[in-house]
Protein backbone atom coordinates (compact mmCIF):
# COMPACT_ATOMS: atom_id res chain seq x y z
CA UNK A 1 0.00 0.00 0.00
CA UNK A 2 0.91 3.82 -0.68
CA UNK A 3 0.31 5.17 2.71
CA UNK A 4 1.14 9.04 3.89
CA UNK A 5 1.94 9.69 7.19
CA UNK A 6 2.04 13.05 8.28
CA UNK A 7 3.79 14.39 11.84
CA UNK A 8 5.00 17.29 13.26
CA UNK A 9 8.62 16.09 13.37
CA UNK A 10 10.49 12.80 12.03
CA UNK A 11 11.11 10.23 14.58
CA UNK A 12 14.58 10.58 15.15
CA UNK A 13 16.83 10.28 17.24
CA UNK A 14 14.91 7.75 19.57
CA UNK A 15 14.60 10.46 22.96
CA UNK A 16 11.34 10.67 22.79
CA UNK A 17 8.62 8.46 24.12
CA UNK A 18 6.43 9.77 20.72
CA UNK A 19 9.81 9.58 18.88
CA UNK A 20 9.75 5.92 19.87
CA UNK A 21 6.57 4.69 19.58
CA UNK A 22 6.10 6.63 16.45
CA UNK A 23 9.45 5.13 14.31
CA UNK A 24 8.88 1.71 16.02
CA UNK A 25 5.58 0.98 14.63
CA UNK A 26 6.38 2.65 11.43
CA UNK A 27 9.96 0.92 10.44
CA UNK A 28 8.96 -2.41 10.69
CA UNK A 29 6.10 -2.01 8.32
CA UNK A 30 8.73 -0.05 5.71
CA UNK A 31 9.82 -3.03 3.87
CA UNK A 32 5.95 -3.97 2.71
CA UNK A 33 4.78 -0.70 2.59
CA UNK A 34 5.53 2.63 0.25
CA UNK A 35 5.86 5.23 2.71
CA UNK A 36 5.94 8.99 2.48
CA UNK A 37 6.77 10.91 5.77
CA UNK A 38 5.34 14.65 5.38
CA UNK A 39 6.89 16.69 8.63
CA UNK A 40 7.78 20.36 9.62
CA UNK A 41 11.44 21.10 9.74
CA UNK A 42 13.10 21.75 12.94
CA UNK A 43 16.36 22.40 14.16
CA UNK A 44 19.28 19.77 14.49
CA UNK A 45 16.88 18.10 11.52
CA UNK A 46 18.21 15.44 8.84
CA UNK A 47 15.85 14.24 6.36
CA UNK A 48 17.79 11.44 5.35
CA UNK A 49 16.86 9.87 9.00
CA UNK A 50 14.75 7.48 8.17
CA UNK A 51 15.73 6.59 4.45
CA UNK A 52 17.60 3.68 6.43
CA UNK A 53 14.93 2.66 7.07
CA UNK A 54 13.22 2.92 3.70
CA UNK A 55 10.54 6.08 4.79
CA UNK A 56 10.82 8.80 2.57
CA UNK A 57 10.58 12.22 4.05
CA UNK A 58 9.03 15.19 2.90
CA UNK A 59 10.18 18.21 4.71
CA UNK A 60 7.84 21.50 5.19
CA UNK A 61 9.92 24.13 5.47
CA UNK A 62 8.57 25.60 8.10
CA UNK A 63 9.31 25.45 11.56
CA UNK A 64 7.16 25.27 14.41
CA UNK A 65 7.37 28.55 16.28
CA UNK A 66 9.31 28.48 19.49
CA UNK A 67 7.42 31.08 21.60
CA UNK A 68 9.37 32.58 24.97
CA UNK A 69 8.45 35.43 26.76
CA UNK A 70 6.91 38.40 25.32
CA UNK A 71 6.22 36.44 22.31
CA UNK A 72 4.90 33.41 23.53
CA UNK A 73 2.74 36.00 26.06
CA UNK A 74 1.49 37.33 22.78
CA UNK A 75 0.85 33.85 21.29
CA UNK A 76 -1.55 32.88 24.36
CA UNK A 77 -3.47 35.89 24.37
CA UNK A 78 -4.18 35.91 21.14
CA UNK A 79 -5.60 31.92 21.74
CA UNK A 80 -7.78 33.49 24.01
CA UNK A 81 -9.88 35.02 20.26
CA UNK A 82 -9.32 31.39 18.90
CA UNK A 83 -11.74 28.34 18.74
CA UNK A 84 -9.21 25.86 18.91
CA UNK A 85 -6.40 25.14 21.84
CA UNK A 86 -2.79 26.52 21.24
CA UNK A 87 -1.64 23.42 21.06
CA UNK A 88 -3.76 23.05 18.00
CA UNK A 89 -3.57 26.37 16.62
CA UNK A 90 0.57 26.51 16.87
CA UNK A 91 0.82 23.71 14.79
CA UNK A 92 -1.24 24.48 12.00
CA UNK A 93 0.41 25.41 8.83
CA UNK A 94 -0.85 26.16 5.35
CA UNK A 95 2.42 25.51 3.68
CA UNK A 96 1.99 22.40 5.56
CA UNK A 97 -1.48 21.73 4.00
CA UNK A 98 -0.39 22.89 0.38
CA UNK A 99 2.27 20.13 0.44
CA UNK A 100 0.00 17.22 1.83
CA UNK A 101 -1.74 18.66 -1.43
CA UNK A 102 0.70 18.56 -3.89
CA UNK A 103 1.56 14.62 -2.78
CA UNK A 104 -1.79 13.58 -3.92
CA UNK A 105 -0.73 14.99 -6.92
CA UNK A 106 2.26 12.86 -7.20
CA UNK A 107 0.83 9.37 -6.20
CA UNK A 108 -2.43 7.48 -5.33
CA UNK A 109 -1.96 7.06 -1.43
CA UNK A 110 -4.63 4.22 -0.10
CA UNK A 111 -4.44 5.55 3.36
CA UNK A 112 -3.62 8.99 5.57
CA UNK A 113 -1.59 7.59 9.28
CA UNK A 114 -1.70 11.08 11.32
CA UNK A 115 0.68 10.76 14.01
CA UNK A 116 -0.37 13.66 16.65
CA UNK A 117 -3.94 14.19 17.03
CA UNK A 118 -2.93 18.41 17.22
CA UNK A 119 -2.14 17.54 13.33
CA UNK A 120 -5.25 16.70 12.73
CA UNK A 121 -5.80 20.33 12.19
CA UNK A 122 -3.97 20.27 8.82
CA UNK A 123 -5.88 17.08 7.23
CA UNK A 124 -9.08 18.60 7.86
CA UNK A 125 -9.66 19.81 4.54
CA UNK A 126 -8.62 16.36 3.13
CA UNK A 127 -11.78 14.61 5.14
CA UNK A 128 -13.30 12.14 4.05
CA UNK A 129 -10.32 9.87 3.12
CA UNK A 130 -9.34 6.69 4.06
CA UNK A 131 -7.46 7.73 7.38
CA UNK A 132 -5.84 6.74 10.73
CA UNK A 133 -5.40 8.77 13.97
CA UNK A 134 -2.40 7.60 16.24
CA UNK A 135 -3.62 9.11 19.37
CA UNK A 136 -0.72 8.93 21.47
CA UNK A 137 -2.65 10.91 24.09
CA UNK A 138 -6.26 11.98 24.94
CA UNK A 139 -5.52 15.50 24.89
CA UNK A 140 -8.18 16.16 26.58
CA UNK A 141 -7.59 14.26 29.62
CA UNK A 142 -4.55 16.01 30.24
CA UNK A 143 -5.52 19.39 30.00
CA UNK A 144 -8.34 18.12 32.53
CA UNK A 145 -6.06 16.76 34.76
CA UNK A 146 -3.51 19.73 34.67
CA UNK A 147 -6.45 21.91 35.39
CA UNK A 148 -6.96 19.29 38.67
CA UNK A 149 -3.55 20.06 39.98
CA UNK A 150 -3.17 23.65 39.10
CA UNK A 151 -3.16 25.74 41.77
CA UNK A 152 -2.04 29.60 40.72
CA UNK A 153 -5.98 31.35 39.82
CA UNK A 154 -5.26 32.43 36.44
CA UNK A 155 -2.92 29.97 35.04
CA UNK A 156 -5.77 27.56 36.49
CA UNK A 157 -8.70 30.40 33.94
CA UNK A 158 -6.90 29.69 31.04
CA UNK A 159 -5.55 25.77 31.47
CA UNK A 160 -9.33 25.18 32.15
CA UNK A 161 -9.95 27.22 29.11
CA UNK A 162 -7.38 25.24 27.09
CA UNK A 163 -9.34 22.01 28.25
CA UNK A 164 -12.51 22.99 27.02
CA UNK A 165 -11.49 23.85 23.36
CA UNK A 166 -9.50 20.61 23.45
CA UNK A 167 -12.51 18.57 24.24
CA UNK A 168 -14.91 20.48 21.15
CA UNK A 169 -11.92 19.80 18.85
CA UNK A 170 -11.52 16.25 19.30
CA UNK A 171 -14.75 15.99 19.98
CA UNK A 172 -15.46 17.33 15.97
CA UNK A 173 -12.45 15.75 14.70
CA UNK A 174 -11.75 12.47 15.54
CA UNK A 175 -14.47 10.93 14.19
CA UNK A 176 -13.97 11.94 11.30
CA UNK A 177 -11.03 9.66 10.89
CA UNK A 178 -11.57 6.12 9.32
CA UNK A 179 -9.94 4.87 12.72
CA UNK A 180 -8.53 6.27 16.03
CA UNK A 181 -6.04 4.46 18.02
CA UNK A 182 -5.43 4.23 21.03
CA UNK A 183 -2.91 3.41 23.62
CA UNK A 184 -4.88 1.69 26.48
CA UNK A 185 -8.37 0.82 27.11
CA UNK A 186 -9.25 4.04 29.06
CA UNK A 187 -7.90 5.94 26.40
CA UNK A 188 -10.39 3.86 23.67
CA UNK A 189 -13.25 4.15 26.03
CA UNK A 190 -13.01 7.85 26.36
CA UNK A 191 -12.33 8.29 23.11
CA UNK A 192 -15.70 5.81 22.17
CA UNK A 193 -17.57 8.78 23.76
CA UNK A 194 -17.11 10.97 20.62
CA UNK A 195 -16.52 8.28 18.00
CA UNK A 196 -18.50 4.92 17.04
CA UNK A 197 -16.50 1.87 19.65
CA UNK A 198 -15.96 0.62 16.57
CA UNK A 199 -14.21 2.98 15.21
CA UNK A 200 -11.74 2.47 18.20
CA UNK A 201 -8.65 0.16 18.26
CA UNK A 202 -5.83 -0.18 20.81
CA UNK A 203 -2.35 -0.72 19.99
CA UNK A 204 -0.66 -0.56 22.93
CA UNK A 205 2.94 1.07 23.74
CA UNK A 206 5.89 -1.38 23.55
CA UNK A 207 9.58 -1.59 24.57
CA UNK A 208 12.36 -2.87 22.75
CA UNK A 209 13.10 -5.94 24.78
CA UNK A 210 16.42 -6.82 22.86
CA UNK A 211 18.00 -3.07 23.76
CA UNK A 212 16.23 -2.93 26.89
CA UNK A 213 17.65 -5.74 29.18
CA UNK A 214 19.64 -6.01 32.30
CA UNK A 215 23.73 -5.65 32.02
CA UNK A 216 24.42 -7.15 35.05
CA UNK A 217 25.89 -4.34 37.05
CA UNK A 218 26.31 -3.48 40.44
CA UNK A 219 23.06 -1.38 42.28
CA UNK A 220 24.19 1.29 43.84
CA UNK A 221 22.41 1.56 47.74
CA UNK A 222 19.44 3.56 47.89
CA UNK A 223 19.04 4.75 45.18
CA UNK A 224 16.83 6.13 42.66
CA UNK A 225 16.01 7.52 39.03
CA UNK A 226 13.37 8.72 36.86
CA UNK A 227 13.55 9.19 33.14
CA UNK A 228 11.84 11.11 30.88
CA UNK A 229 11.30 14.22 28.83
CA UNK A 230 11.80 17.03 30.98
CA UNK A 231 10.45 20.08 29.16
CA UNK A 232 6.70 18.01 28.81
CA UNK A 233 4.46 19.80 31.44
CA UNK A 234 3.61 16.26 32.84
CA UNK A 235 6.85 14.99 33.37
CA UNK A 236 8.35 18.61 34.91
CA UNK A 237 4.99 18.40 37.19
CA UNK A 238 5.85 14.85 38.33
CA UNK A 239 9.27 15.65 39.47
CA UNK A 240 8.50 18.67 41.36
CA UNK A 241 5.62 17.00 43.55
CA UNK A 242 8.58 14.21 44.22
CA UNK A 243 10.66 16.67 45.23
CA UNK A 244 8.98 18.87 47.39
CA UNK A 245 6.26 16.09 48.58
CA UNK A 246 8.23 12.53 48.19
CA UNK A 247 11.92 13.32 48.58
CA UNK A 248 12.22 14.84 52.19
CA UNK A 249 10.23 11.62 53.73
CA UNK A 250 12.88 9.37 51.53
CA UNK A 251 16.09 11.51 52.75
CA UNK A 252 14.33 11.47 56.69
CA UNK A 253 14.57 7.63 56.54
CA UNK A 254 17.63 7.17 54.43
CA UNK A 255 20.11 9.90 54.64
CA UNK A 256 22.30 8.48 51.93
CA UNK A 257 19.66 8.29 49.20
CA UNK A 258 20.21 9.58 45.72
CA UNK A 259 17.48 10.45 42.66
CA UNK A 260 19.19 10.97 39.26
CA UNK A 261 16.53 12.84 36.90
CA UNK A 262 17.70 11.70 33.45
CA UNK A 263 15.89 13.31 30.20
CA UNK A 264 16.47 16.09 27.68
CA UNK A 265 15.90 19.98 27.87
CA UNK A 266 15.35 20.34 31.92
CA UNK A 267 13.41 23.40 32.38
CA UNK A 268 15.12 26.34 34.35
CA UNK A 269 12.29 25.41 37.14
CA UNK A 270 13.52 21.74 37.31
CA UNK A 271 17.45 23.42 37.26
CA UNK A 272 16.52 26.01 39.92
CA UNK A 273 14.52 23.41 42.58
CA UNK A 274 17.54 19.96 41.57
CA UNK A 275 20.27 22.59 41.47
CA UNK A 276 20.61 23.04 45.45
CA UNK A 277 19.31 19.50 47.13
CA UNK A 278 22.07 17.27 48.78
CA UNK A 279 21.55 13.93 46.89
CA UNK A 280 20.02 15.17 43.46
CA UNK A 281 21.33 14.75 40.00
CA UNK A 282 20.12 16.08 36.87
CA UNK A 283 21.70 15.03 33.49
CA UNK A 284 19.74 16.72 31.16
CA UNK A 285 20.66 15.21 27.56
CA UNK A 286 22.32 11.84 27.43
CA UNK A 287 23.45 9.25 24.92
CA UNK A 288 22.06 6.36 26.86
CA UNK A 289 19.75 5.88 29.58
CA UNK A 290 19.90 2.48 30.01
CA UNK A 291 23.42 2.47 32.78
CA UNK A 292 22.00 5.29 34.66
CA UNK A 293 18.60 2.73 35.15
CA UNK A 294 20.89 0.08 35.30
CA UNK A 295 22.84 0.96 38.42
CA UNK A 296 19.81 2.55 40.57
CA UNK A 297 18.20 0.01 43.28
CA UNK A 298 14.74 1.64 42.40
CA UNK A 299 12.75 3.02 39.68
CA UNK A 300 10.51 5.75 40.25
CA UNK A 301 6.94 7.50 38.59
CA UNK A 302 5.20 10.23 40.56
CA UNK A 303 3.29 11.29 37.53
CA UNK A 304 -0.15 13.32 38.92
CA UNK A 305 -0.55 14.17 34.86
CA UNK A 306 -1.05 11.82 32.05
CA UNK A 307 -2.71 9.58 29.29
CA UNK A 308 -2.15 6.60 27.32
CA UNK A 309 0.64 4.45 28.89
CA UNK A 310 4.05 4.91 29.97
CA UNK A 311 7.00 3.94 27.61
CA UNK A 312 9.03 4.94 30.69
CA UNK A 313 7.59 1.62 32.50
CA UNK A 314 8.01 -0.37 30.26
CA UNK A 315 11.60 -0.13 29.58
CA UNK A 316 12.10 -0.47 33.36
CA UNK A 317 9.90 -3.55 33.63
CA UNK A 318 12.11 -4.55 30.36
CA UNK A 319 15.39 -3.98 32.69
CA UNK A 320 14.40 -5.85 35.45
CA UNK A 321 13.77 -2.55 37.75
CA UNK A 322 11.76 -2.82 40.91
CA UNK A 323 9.33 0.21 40.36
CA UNK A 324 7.21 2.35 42.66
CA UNK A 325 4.56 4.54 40.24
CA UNK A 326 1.35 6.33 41.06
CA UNK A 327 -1.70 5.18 39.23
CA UNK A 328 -2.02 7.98 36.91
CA UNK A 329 1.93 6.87 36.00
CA UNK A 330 0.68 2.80 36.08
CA UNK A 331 -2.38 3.98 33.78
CA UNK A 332 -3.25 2.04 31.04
CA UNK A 333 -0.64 -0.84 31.48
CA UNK A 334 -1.45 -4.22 32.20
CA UNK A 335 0.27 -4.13 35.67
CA UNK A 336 -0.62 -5.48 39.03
CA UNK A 337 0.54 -3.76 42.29
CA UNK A 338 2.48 -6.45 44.06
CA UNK A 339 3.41 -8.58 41.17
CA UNK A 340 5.30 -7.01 38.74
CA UNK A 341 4.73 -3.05 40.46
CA UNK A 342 4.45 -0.85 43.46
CA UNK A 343 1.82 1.92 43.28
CA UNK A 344 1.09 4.32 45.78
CA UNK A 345 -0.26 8.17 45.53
CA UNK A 346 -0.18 9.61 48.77
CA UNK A 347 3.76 10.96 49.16
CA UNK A 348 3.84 8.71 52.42
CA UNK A 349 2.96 6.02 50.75
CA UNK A 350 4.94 6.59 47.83
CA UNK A 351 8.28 6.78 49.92
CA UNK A 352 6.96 3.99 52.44
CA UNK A 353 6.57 1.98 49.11
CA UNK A 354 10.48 2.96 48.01
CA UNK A 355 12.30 2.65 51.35
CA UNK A 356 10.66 -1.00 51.44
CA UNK A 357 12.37 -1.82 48.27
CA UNK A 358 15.28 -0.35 49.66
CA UNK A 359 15.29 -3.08 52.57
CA UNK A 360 13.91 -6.02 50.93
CA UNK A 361 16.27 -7.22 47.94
CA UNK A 362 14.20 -10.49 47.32
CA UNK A 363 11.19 -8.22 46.81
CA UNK A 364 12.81 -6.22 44.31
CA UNK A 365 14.14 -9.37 42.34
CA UNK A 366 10.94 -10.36 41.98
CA UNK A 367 9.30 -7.80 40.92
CA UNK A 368 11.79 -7.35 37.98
CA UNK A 369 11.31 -10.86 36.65
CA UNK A 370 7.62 -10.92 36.91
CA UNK A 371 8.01 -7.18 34.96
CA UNK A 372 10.28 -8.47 32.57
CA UNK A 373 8.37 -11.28 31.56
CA UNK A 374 5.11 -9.70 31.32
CA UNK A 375 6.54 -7.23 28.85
CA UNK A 376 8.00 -10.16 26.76
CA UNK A 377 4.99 -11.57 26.58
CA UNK A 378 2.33 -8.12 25.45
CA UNK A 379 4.34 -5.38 24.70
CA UNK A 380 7.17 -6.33 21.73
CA UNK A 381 7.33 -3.63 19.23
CA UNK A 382 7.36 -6.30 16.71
CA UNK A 383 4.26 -7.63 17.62
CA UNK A 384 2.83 -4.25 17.82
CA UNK A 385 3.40 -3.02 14.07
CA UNK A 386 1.50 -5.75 13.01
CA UNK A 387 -1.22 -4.69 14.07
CA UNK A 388 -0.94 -1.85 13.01
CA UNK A 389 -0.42 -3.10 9.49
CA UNK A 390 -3.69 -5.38 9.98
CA UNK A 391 -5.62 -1.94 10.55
CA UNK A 392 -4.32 -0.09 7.58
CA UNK A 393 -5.53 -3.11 5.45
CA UNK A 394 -8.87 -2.89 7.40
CA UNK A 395 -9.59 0.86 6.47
CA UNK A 396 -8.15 0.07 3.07
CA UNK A 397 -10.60 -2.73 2.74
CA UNK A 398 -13.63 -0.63 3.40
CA UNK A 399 -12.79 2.14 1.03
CA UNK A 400 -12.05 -0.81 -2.50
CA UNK A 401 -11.19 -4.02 -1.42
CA UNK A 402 -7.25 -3.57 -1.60
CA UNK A 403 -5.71 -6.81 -0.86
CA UNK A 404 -2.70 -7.97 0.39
């Protein structure tokens, strides 16, 4: 099949969790399938990424905007006159839509794969098409749940305001898709809400079991590490409430614990709060996370902010890492507390749950062989992009009766 996939960046390097579940369901499905790759160009961009892999990439020359300060003040305000979310709005782009355009004009696609449901925005005018919504998130759920936590009175006015155009736009767009997917079963059955059930599939996130696995090496005593994106509001949330809610109760009990916060662009809030604790390291950018997960005794999740299902837990479960998550940060994942995972919300609970791992070793062994098994068993990539493939041939079916 001819299929177009259109996303607001290419899926490369692999430092994302979208960046990975994005190029791992894709790749695999390469070698069977003519795909074109229509993105925005950003900075530090190849296109030849993914010709590797056998994607060609189409590159819209022009950037998303990177709003700070005064101008991203400006950008918000002006929102506030807009029907749709900023999220939405900021990555809408008529060059973009002109050169979705022009590829029809080059080749007979079967199918349209949008990877970011804000995208959806520029395939609107497309509608109806054979099509396929990757919803890595419901949007709406987070801007919900960030309203929840929120705290300040007018960032609270206008996150609650950002919810509320999020819901009417998915609300109106997604079923206008041939198929939505999503990540977990309380993503599909939200989601079901707006669009027929079945018009709903899950493909679940997945871990690359192969590249994800134990080394062997020494865990150093209490500690700790959490890994993620840290400029993504849920992530920068997450470690905050650990810090000023979770951390003091762990350093009360064990003086010689250590967290190392491990992911890319830090925020100057996360820099500021990490930058004077006793105990705290924060690596921003790294090559590898996999010996910084490797030597910590525990894994950690405080998420308060989410949707779909971690990647994060599942390449700890892959490693053989006992973890402790809330169940916002356990959402979505078949997990169960006890077996293969610790969850606890409260932050006594949370560090009662950590400072037990800390003193019972057999506990934690078991944990990470129950966790790596179950992810061997549901949550190969491999696995995965079939299914994917098996839905494309689905909504291709329905349109002519393409066959395989």
């Amino acid at each position: 099949m001819h299929i177009l996939v259109v996303d607001e960046e290419v899926p490369y390097p692999l430092n994302s969790g979208k960046r990975i579940r994005t190029f791992n369901l894709l790749a695999p499905l390469a070698a069977r399938h003519d795909i074109t790759f229509v993105c925005r160009w950003r900075e530090g961009f190849k296109s030849s990424s993914l010709d590797p892999f056998g994607i060609h990439t189409v590159v819209v020359d022009d950037p998303t905007s990177k709003n700070s300060g005064p101008s991203l003040y400006a950008a918000l305000f002006a929102n506030l006159f807009s029907r749709y979310p900023y999220s939405v709005t900021s990555h809408r782009s008529k060059l973009m839509i002109r050169t979705i355009a022009q590829q029809f004009t080059h080749k007979r696609f079967d199918l349209i794969h949008c990877e970011w449901t804000p995208y959806l925005i520029n395939l609107l005018p497309f509608m109806p098409f054979p099509s396929v919504v990757d919803a890595h998130n419901v949007e709406t759920e987070i801007w919900r749940r960030n309203c929840q936590i929120e705290r300040h009175p007018l960032k609270k006015m206008f996150i609650r305001l950002q919810w509320q155009k999020m819901q009417r736009f998915e609300q109106k767009a997604l079923p206008l898709f041939s198929r939505v997917i999503a990540v977990s079963e309380p993503d599909r059955a939200f989601i079901a809400r707006w669009a027929k059930p079945e018009q709903v599939e899950i493909i679940s996130n997945g871990v690359d079991t192969g590249y994800f696995k134990p080394a062997g090496w020494q865990q150093k005593p209490f500690s700790m590490v959490f890994t993620g994106s840290l400029d993504w509001r849920p992530n920068v949330d997450a470690i905050l409430y650990f810090l000023d809610g979770i951390w003091p109760l762990i350093r009360a009990s064990h003086p010689e614990a250590s967290f190392t916060i491990v992911g890319r662009r830090p925020t100057d809030v996360l820099k500021d709060k990490a930058g004077g604790m006793p105990g705290i390291m924060l690596t921003g950018t790294v090559d590898d996370v996999r010996p910084y997960m490797e030597e910590a005794q525990v894994y950690v999740v405080p998420l308060r902010v989410g949707g779909g299902s971690r990647l994060k837990i599942l390449e700890a479960l892959s490693m053989k890492k006992a973890v402790v998550s809330t169940s916002v940060g356990a959402e979505g994942l078949d997990v169960c507390a006890g077996e293969n995972i610790l969850t606890a919300d409260a932050p006594a609970e949370f560090a009662a749950a950590v400072s037990r791992l800390y003193r019972e070793s057999a506990l934690r062994e078991r944990l990470g062989t129950s966790g790596r098994r179950l992810v061997e068993s549901r949550y190969e990539w491999q696995s995965l992009s079939k299914i994917l493939e098996q839905l494309w041939f689905a909504v291709a079916v329905e349109r002519d009766g393409i066959k395989n």
